[in-house]
N, C-alpha and C. Protein backbone atom coordinates (compact mmCIF):
# COMPACT_ATOMS: atom_id res chain seq x y z
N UNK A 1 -9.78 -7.97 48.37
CA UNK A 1 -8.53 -7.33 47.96
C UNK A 1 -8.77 -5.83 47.81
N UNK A 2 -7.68 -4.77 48.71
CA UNK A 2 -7.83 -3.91 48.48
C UNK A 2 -7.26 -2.69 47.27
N UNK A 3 -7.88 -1.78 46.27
CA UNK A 3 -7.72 -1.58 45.33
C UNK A 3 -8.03 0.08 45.29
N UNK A 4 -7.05 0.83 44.79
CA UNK A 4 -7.46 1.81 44.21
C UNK A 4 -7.00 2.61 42.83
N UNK A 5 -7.77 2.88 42.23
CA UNK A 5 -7.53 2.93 40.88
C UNK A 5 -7.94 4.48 40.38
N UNK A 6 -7.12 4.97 40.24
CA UNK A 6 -7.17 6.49 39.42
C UNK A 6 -7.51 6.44 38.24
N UNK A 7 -8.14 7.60 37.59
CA UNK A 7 -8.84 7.68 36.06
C UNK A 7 -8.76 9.76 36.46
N UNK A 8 -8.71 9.75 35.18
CA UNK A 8 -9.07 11.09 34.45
C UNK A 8 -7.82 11.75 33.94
N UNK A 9 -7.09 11.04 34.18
CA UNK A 9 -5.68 12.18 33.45
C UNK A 9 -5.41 11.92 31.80
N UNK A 10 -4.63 12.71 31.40
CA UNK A 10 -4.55 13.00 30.38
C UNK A 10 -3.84 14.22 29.61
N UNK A 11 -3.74 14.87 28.54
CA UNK A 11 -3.15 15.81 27.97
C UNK A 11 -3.69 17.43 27.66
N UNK A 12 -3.97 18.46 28.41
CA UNK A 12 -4.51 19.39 28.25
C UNK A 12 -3.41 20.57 28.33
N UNK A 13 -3.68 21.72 27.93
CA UNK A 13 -2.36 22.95 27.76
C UNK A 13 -3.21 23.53 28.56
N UNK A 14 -1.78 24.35 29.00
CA UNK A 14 -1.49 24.97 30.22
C UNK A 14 -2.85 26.16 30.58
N UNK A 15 -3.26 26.07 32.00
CA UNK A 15 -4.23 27.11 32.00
C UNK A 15 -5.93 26.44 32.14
N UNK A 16 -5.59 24.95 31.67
CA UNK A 16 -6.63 24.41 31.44
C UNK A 16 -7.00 23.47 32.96
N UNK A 17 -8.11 22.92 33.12
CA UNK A 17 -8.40 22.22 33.79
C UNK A 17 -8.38 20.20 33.88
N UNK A 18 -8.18 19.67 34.67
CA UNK A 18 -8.13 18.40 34.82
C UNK A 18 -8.98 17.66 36.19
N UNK A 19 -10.14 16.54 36.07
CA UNK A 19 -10.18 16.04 37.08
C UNK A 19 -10.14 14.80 37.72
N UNK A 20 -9.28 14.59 38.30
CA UNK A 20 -8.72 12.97 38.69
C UNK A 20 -9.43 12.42 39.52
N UNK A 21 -9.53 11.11 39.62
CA UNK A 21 -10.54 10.19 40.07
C UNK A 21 -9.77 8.96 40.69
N UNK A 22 -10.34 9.00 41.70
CA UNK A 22 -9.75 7.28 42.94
C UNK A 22 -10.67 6.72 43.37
N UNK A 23 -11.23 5.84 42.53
CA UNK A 23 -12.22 4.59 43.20
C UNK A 23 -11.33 3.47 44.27
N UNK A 24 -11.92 3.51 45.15
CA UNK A 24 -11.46 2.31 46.32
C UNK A 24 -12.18 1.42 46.06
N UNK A 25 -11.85 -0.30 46.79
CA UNK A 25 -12.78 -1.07 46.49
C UNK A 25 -11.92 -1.89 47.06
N UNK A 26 -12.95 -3.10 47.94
CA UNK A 26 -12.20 -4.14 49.38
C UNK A 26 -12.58 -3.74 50.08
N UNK A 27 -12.44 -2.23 50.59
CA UNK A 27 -12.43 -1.77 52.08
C UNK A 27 -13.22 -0.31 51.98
N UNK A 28 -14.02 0.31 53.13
CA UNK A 28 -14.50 1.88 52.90
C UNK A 28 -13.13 2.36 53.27
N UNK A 29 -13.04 3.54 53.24
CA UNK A 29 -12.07 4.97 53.45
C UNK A 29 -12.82 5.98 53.56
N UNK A 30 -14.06 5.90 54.24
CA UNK A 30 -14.66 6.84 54.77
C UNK A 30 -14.08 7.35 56.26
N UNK A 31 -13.77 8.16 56.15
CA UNK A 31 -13.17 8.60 57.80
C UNK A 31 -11.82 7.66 57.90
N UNK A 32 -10.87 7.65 56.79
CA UNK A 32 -9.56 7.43 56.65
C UNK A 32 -9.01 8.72 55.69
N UNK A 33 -7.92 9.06 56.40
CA UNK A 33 -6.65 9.81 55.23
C UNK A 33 -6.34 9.72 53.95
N UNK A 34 -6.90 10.34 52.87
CA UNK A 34 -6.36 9.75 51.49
C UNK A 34 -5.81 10.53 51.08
N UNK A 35 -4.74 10.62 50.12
CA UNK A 35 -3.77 11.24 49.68
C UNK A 35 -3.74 11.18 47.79
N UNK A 36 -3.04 12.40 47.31
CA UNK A 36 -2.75 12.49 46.40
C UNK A 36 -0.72 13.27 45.98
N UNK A 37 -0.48 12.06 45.53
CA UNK A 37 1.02 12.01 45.02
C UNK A 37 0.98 12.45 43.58
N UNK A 38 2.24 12.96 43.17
CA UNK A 38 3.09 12.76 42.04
C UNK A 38 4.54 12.41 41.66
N UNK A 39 4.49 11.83 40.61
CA UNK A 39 6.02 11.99 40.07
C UNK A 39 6.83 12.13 38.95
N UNK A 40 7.38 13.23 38.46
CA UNK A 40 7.64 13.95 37.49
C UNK A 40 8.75 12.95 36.93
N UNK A 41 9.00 13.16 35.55
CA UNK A 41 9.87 12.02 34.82
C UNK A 41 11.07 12.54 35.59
N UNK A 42 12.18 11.72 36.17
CA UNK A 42 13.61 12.13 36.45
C UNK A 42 13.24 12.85 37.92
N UNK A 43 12.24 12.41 38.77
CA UNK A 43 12.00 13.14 40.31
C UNK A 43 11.90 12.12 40.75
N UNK A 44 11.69 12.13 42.20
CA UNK A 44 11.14 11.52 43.67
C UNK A 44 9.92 11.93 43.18
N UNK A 45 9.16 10.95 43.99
CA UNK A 45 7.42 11.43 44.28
C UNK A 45 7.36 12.26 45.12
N UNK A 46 6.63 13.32 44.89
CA UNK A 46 6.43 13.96 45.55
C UNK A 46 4.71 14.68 46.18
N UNK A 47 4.63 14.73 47.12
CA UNK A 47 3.32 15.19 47.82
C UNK A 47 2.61 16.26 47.27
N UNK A 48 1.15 15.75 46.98
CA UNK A 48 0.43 17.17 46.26
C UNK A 48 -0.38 17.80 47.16
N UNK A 49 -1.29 16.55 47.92
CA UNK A 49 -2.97 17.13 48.68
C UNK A 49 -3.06 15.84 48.75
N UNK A 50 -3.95 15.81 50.83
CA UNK A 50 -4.45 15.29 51.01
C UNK A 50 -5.59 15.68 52.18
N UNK A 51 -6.54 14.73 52.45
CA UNK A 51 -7.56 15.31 53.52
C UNK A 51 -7.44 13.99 54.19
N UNK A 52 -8.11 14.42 55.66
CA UNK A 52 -7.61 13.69 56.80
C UNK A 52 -9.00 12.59 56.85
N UNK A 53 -8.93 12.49 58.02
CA UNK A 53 -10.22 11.95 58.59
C UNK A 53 -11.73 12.68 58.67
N UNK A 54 -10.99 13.70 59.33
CA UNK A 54 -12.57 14.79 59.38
C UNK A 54 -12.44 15.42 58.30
N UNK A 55 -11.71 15.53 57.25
CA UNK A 55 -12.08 16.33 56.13
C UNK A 55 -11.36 17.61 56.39
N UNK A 56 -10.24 17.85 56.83
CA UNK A 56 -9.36 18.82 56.81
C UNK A 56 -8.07 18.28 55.41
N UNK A 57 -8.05 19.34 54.61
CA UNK A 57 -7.15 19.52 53.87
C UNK A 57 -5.99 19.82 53.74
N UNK A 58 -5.27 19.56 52.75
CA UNK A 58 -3.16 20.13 53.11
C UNK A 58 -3.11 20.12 51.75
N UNK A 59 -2.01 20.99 51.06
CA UNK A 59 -1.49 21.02 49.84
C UNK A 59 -0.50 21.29 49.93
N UNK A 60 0.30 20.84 48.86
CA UNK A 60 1.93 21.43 48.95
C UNK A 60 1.85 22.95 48.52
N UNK A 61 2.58 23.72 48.52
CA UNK A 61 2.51 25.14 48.05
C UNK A 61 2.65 24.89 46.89
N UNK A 62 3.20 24.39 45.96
CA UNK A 62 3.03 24.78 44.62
C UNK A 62 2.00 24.35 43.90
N UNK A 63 0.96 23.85 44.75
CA UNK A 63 -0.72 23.37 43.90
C UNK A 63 -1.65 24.49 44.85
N UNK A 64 -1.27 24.99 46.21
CA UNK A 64 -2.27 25.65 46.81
C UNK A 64 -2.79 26.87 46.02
N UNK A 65 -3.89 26.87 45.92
CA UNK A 65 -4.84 28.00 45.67
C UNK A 65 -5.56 27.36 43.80
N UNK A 66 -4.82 25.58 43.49
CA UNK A 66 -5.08 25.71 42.18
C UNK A 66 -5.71 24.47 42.25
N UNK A 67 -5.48 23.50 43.44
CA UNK A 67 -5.96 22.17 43.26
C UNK A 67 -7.11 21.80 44.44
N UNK A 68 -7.77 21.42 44.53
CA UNK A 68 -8.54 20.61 45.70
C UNK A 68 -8.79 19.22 45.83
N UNK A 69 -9.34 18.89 46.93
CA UNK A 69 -9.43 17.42 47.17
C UNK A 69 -10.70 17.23 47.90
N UNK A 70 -11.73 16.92 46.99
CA UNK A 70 -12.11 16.97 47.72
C UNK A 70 -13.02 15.08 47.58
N UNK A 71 -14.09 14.63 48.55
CA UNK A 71 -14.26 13.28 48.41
C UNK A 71 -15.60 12.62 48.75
N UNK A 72 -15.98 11.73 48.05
CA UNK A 72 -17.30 11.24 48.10
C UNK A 72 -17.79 10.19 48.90
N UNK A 73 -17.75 10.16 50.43
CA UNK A 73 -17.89 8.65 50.96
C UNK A 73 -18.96 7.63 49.94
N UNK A 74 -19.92 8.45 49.74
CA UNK A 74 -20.75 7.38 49.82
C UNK A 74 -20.52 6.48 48.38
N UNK A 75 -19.43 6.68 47.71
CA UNK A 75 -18.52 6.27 46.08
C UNK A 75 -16.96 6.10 46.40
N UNK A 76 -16.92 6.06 47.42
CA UNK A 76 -15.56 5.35 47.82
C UNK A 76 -14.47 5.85 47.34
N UNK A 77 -14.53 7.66 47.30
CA UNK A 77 -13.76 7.87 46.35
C UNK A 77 -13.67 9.01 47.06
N UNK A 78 -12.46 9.44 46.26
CA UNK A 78 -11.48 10.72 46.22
C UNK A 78 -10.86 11.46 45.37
N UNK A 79 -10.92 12.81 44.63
CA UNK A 79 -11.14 13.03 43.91
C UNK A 79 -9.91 14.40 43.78
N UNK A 80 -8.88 14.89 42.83
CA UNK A 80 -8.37 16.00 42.84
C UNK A 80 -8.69 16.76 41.76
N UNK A 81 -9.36 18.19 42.00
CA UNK A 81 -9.63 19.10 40.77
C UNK A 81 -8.68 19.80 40.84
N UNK A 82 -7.73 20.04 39.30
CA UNK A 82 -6.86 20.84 38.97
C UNK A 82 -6.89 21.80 37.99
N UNK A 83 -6.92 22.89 38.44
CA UNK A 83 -7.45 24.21 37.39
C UNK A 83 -5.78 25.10 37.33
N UNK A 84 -5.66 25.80 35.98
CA UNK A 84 -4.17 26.41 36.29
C UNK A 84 -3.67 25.77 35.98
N UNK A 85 -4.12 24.77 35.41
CA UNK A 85 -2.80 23.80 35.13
C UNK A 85 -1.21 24.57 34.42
N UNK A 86 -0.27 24.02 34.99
CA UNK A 86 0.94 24.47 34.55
C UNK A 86 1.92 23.93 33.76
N UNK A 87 2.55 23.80 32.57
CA UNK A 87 3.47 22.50 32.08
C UNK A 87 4.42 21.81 33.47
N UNK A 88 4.93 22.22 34.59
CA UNK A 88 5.61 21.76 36.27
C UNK A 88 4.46 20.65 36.76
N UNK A 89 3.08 20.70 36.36
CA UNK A 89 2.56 19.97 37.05
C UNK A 89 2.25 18.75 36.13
N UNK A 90 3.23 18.83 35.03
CA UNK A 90 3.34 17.12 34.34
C UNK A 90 3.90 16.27 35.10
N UNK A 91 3.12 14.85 35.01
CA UNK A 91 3.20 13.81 36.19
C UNK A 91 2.97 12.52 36.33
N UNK A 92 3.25 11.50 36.80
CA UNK A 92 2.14 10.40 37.01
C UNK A 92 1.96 10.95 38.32
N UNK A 93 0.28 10.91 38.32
CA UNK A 93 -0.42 10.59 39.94
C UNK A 93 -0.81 9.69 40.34
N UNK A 94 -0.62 9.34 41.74
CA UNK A 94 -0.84 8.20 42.13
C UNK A 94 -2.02 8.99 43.54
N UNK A 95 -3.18 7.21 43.90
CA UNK A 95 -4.04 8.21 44.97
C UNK A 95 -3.04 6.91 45.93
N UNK A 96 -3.71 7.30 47.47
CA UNK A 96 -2.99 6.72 48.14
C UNK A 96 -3.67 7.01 49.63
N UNK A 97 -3.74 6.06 50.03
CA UNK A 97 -4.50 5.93 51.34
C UNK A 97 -3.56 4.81 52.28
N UNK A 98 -3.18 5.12 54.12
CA UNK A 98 -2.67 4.24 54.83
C UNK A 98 -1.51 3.25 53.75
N UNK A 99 -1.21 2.19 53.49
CA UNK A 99 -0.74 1.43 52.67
C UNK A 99 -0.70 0.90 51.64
N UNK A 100 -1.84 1.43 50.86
CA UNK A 100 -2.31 1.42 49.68
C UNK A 100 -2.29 2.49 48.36
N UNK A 101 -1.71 2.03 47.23
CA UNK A 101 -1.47 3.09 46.45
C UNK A 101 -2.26 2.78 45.30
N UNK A 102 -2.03 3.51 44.24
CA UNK A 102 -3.10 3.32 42.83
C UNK A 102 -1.53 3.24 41.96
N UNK A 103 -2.41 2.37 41.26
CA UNK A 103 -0.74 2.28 39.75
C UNK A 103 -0.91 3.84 38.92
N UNK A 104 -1.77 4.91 39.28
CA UNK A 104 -1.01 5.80 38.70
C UNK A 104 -1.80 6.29 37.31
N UNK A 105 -1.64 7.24 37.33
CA UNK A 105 -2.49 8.34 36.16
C UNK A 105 -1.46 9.35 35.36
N UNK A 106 -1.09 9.48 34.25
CA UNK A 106 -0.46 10.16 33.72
C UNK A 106 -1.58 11.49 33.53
N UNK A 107 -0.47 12.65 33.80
CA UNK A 107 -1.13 14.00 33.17
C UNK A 107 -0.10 14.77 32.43
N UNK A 108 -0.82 15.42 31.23
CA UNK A 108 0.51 16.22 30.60
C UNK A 108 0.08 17.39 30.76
N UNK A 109 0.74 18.51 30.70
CA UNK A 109 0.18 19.56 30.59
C UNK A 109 1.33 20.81 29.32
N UNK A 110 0.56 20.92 28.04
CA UNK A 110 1.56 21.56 27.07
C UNK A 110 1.61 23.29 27.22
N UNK A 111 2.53 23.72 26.93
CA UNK A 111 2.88 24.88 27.05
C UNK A 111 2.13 25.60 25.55
């Protein structure tokens, strides 16, 4: 059964740093697409960062220059560091690879 499960979020003020965590497990996702979502209370989900196959990156503009993605084959994992945090980037995150999603990580971020 395939599984991925986010860890590290939580409540930090603004300015501060956060780093989120996606263990896979069932299947590798080494040299697969993994993704990182959010969704703000009262929004659509919306797209944060993801890296491809070869390890090329994308961010939405309003995380570029503050978030990365970056990922550990050999730990089955994928990982987003968020520095700058902003109170806008309060959220559940979800990781997300091909058809598979994670139930999701709350982050707060206080003003």
């Amino acid at each position: 059964q395939v599984q991925l499960v986010e860890s590290g979020g939580g409540l930090v003020q603004a300015g501060g740093s956060l780093r989120l965590a996606c263990a896979a497990s069932g299947r590798t996702f080494s040299g697969v697409a993994m993704g990182w979502f959010r969704q703000a209370p009262g929004k659509e989900r919306e797209f944060v960062a993801r890296i491809s196959w070869s390890d090329s990156t994308y961010y939405a503009d309003s995380v570029k220059g503050r978030f990365t993605i970056p990922r550990d084959n050999a730990k089955n994992a994928v990982y987003l560091q968020m520095n700058s945090l902003k109170p806008e980037d309060t959220a559940v995150y979800y990781c997300s690879s091909q058809d598979y999603w994670g139930q999701g990580t709350q982050v707060t971020v206080s003003s």
